[in-house]
C-alpha atoms as a PDB file:
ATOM      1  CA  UNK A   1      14.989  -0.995  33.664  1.00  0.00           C
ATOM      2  CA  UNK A   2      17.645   1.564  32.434  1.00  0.00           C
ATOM      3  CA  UNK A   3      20.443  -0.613  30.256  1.00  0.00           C
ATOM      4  CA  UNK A   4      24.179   1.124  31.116  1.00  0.00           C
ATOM      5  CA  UNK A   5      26.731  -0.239  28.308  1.00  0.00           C
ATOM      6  CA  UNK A   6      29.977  -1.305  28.825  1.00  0.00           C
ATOM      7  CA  UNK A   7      33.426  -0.341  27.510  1.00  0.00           C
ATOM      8  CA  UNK A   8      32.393  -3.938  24.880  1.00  0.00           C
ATOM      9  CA  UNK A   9      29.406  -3.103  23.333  1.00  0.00           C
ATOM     10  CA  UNK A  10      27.992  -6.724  24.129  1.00  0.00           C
ATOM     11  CA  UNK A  11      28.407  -6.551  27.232  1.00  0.00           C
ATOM     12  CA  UNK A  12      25.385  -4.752  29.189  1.00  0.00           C
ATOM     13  CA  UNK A  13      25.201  -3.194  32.731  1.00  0.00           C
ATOM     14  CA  UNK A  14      21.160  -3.302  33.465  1.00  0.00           C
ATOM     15  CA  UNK A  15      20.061  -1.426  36.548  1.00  0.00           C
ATOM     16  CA  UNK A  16      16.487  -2.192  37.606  1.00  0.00           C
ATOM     17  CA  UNK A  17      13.475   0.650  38.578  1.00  0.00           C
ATOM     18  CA  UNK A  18      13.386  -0.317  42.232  1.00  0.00           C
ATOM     19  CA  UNK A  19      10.244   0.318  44.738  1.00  0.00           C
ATOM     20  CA  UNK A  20      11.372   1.032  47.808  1.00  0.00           C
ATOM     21  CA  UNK A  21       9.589   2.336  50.894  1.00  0.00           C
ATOM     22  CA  UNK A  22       9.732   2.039  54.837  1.00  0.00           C
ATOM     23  CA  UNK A  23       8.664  -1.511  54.217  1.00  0.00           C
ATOM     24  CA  UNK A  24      10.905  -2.999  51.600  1.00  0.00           C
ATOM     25  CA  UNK A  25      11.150  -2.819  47.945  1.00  0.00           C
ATOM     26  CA  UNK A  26      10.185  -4.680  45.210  1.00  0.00           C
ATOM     27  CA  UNK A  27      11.640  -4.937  41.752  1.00  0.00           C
ATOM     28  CA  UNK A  28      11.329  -7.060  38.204  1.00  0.00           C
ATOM     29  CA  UNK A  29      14.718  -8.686  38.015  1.00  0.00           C
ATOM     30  CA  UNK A  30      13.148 -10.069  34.715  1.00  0.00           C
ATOM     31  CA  UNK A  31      10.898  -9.244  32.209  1.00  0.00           C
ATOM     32  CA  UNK A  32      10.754 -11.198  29.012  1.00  0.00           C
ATOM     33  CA  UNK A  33       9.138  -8.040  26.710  1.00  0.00           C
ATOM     34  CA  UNK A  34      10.671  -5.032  28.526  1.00  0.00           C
ATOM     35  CA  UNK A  35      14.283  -7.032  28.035  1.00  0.00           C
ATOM     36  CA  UNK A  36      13.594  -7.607  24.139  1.00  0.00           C
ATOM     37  CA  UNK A  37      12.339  -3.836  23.840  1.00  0.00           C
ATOM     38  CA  UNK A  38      15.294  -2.592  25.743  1.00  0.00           C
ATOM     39  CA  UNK A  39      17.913  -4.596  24.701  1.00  0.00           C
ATOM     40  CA  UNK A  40      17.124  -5.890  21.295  1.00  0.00           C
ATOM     41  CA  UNK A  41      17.889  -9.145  22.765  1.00  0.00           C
ATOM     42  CA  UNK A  42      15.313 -12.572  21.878  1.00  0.00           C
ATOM     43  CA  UNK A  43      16.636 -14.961  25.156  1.00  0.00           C
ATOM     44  CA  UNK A  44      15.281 -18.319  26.121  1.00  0.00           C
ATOM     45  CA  UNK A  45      16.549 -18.647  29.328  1.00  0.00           C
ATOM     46  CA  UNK A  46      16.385 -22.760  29.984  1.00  0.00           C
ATOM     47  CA  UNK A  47      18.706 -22.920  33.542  1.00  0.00           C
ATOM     48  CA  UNK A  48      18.745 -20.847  36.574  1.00  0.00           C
ATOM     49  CA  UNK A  49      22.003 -20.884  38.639  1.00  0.00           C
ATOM     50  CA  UNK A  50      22.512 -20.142  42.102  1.00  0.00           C
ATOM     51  CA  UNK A  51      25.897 -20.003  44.163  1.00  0.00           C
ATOM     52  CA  UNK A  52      27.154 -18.902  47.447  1.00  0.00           C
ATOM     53  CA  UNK A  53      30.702 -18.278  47.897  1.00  0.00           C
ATOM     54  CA  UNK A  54      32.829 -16.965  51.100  1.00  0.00           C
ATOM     55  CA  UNK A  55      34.834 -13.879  50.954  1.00  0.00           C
ATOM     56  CA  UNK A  56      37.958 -14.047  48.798  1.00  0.00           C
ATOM     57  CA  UNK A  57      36.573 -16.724  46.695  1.00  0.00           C
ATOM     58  CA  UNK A  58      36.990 -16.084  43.139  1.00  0.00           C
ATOM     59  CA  UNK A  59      35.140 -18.762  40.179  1.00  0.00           C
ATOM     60  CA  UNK A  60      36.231 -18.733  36.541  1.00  0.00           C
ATOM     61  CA  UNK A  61      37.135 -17.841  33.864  1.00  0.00           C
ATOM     62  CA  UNK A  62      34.684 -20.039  32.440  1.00  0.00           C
ATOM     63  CA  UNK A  63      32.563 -20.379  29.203  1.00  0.00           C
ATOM     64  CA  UNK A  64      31.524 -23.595  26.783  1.00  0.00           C
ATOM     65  CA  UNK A  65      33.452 -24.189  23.514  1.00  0.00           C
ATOM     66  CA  UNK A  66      30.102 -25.720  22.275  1.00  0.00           C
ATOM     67  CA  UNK A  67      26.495 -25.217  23.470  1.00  0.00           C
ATOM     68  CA  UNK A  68      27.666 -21.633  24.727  1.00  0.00           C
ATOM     69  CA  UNK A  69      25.777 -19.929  27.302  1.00  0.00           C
ATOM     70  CA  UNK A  70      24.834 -16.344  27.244  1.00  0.00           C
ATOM     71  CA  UNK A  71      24.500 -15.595  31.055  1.00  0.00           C
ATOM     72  CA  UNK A  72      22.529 -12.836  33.148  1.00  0.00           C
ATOM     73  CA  UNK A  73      23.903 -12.574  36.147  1.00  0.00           C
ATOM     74  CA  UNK A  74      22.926 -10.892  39.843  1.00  0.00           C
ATOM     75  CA  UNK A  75      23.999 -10.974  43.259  1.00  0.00           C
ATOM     76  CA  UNK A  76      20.991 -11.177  46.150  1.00  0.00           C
ATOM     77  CA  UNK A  77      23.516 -11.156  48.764  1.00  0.00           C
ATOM     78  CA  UNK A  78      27.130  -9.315  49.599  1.00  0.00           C
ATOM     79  CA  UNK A  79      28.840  -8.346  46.518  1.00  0.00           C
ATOM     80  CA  UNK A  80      31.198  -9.437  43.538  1.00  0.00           C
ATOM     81  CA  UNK A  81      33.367  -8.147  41.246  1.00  0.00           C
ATOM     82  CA  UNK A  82      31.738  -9.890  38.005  1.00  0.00           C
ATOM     83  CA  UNK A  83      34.082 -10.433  34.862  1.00  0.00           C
ATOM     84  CA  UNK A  84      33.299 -10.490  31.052  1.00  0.00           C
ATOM     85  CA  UNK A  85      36.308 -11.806  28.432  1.00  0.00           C
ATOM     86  CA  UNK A  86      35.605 -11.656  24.819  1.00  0.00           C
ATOM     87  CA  UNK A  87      36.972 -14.624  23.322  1.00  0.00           C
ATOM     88  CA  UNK A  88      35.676 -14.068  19.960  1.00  0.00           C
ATOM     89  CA  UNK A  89      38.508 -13.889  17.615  1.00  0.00           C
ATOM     90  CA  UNK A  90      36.441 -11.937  15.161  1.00  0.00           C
ATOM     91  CA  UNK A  91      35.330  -9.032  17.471  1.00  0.00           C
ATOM     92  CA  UNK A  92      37.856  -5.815  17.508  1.00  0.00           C
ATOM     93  CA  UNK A  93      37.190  -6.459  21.882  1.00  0.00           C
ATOM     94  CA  UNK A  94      38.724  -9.541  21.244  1.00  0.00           C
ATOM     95  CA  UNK A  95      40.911 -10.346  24.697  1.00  0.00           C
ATOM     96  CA  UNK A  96      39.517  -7.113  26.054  1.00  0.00           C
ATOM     97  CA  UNK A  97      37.629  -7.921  29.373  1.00  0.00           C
ATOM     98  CA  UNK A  98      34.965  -5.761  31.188  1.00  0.00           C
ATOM     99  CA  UNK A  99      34.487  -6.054  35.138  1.00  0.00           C
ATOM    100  CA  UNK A 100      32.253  -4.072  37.755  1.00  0.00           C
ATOM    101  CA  UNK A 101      30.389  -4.645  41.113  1.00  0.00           C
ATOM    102  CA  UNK A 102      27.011  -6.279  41.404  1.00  0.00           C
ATOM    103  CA  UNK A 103      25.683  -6.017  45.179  1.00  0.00           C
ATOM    104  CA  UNK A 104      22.827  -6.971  46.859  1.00  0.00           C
ATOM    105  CA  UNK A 105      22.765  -3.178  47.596  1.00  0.00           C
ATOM    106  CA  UNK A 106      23.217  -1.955  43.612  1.00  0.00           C
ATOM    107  CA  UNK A 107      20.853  -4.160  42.597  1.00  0.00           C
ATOM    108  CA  UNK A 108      22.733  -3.988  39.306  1.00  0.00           C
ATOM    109  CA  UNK A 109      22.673  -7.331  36.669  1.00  0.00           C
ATOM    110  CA  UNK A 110      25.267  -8.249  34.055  1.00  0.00           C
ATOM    111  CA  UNK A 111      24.407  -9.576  30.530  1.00  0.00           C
ATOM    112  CA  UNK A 112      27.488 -11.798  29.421  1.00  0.00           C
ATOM    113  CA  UNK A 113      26.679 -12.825  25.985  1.00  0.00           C
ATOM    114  CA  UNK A 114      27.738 -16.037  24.213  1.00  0.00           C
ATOM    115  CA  UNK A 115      31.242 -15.740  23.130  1.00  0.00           C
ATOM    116  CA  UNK A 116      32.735 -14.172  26.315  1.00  0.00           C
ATOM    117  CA  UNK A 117      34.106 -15.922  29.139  1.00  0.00           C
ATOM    118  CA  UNK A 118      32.965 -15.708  32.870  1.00  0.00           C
ATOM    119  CA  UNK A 119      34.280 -14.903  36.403  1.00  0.00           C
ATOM    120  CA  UNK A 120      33.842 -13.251  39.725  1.00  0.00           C
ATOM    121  CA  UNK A 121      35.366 -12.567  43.016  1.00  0.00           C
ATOM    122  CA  UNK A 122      33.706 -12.279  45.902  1.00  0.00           C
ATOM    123  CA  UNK A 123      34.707  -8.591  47.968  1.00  0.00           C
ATOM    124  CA  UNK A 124      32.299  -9.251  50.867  1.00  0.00           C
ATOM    125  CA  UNK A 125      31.895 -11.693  53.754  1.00  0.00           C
ATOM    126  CA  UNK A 126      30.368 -14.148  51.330  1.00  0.00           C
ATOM    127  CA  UNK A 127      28.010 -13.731  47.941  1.00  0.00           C
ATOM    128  CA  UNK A 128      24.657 -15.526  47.338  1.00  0.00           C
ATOM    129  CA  UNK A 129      25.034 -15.472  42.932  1.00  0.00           C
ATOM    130  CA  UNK A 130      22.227 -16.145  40.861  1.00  0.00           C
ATOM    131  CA  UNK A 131      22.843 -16.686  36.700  1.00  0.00           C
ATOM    132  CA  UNK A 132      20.063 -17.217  34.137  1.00  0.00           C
ATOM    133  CA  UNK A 133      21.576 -19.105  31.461  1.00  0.00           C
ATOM    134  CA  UNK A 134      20.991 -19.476  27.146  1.00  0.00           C
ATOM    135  CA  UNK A 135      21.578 -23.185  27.264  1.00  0.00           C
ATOM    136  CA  UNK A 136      22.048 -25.960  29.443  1.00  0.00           C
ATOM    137  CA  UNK A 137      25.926 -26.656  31.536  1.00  0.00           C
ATOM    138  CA  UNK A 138      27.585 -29.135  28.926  1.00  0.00           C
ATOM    139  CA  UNK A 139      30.256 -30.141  31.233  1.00  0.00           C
ATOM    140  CA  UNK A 140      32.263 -31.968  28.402  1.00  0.00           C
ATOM    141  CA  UNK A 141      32.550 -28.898  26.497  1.00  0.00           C
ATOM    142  CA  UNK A 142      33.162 -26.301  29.121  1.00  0.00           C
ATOM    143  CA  UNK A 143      36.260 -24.687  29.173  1.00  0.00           C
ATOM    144  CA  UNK A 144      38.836 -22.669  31.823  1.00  0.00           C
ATOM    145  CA  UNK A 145      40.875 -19.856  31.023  1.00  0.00           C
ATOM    146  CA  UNK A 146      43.227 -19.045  33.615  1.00  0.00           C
ATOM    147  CA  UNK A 147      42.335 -16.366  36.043  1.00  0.00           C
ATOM    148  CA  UNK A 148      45.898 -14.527  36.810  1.00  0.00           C
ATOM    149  CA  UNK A 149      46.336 -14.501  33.244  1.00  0.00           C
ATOM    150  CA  UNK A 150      49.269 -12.159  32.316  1.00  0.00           C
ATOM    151  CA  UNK A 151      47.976 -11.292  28.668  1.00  0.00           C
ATOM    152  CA  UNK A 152      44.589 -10.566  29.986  1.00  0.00           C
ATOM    153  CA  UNK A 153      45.745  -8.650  32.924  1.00  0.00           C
ATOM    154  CA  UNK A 154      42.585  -8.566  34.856  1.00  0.00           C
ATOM    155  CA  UNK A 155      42.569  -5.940  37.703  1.00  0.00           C
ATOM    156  CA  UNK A 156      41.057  -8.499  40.183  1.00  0.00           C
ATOM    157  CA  UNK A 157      40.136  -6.457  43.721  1.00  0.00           C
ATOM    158  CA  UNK A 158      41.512  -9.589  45.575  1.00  0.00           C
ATOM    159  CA  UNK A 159      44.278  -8.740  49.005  1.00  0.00           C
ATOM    160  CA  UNK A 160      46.674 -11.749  48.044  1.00  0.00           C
ATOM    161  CA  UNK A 161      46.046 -15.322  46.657  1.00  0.00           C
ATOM    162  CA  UNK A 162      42.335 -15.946  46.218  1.00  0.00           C
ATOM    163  CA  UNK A 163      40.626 -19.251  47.082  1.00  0.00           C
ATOM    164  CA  UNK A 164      40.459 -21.151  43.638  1.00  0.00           C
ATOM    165  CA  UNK A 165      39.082 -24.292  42.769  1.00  0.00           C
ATOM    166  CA  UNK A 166      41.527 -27.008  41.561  1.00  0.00           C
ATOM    167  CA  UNK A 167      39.742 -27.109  37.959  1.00  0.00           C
ATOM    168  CA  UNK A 168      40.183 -22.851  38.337  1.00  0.00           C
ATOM    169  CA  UNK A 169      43.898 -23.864  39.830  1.00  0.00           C
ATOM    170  CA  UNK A 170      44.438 -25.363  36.092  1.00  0.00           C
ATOM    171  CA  UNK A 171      42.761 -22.883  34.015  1.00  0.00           C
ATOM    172  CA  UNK A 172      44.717 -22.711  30.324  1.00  0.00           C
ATOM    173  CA  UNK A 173      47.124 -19.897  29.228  1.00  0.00           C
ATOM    174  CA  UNK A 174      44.609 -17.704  27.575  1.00  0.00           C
ATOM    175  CA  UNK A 175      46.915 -17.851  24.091  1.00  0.00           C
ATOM    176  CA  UNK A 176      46.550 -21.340  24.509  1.00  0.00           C
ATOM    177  CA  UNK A 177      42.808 -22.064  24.686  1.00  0.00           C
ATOM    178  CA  UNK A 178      39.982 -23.287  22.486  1.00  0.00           C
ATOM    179  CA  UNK A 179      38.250 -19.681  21.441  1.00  0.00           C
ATOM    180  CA  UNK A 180      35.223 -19.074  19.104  1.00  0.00           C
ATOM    181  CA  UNK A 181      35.913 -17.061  15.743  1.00  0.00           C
END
């Protein structure tokens, strides 16, 4: 596993050692020991996500106020453009976001650490997501920041309006929402 960081420190690009030949490949899209000797990182992963999304779709920005949820995330089919916002008002990233492709093809993971809120669009056909996560979905504490944004100014690679859920429809003014310290 080789660990690429991000332009926020926090935020962690891992690409896995993949072994590939005429038949196939294989790969360890997790290993408890390697990840705590590469990353410094102690994670209990305690829920494992998985969503599939047409083309044009984009989810988020999401995190939890309370109970928040560190998140590594992969796509095993088509491909995203994956999102990280710190909303910690004590980092010096703080409203700074992070984005990048994870494909199927790349292989490539995202570690979104507590404190950061969450989003991708999907840039293919349609995306199969998967997303380990640090603690369970508290649905009474989670929290929407608005995707279109103006102060966060995210570069989404979306041709016109994306497909939004009504909840992401609503998403709060990011200088109005409930953010960590």
């Amino acid at each position: 596993m080789k660990i690429i960081p991000s332009s926020i420190p926090d935020v962690l690009i891992i690409e896995p050692k993949v072994f590939g030949d005429e038949r196939g490949f294989f790969f360890e899209s997790f290993n408890e020991r390697v990840w705590r000797e590469q990353t410094g990182l102690d994670c209990r992963f305690v829920q494992h996500n998985h969503s599939r999304s047409v083309g044009g779709v984009l989810r988020g920005l999401h995190y939890q106020i309370s109970h928040p949820q560190g998140k590594l995330v992969r796509v095993v089919s088509g491909e995203v453009f994956d999102v990280a916002v710190d909303i910690r008002r004590s980092s010096p990233f703080f409203g700074q976001w992070f984005g990048t492709r994870l494909s199927a093809e790349n292989k490539r993971q995202m570690w979104v650490p507590e404190g950061f809120a969450h989003g991708f669009c999907v840039t293919s056909e349609h995306a199969e997501f998967l997303y380990l996560t640090t603690d369970f979905w508290a649905p009474e504490h989670e929290r929407c920041i608005a995707w279109n944004d103006p102060d966060l100014a995210i570069a989404w690679p979306v041709a016109g309006e994306p497909s939004v859920s009504a909840k992401d429809r609503e998403g709060t003014p990011f200088r109005d929402a409930e953010l960590f310290p």
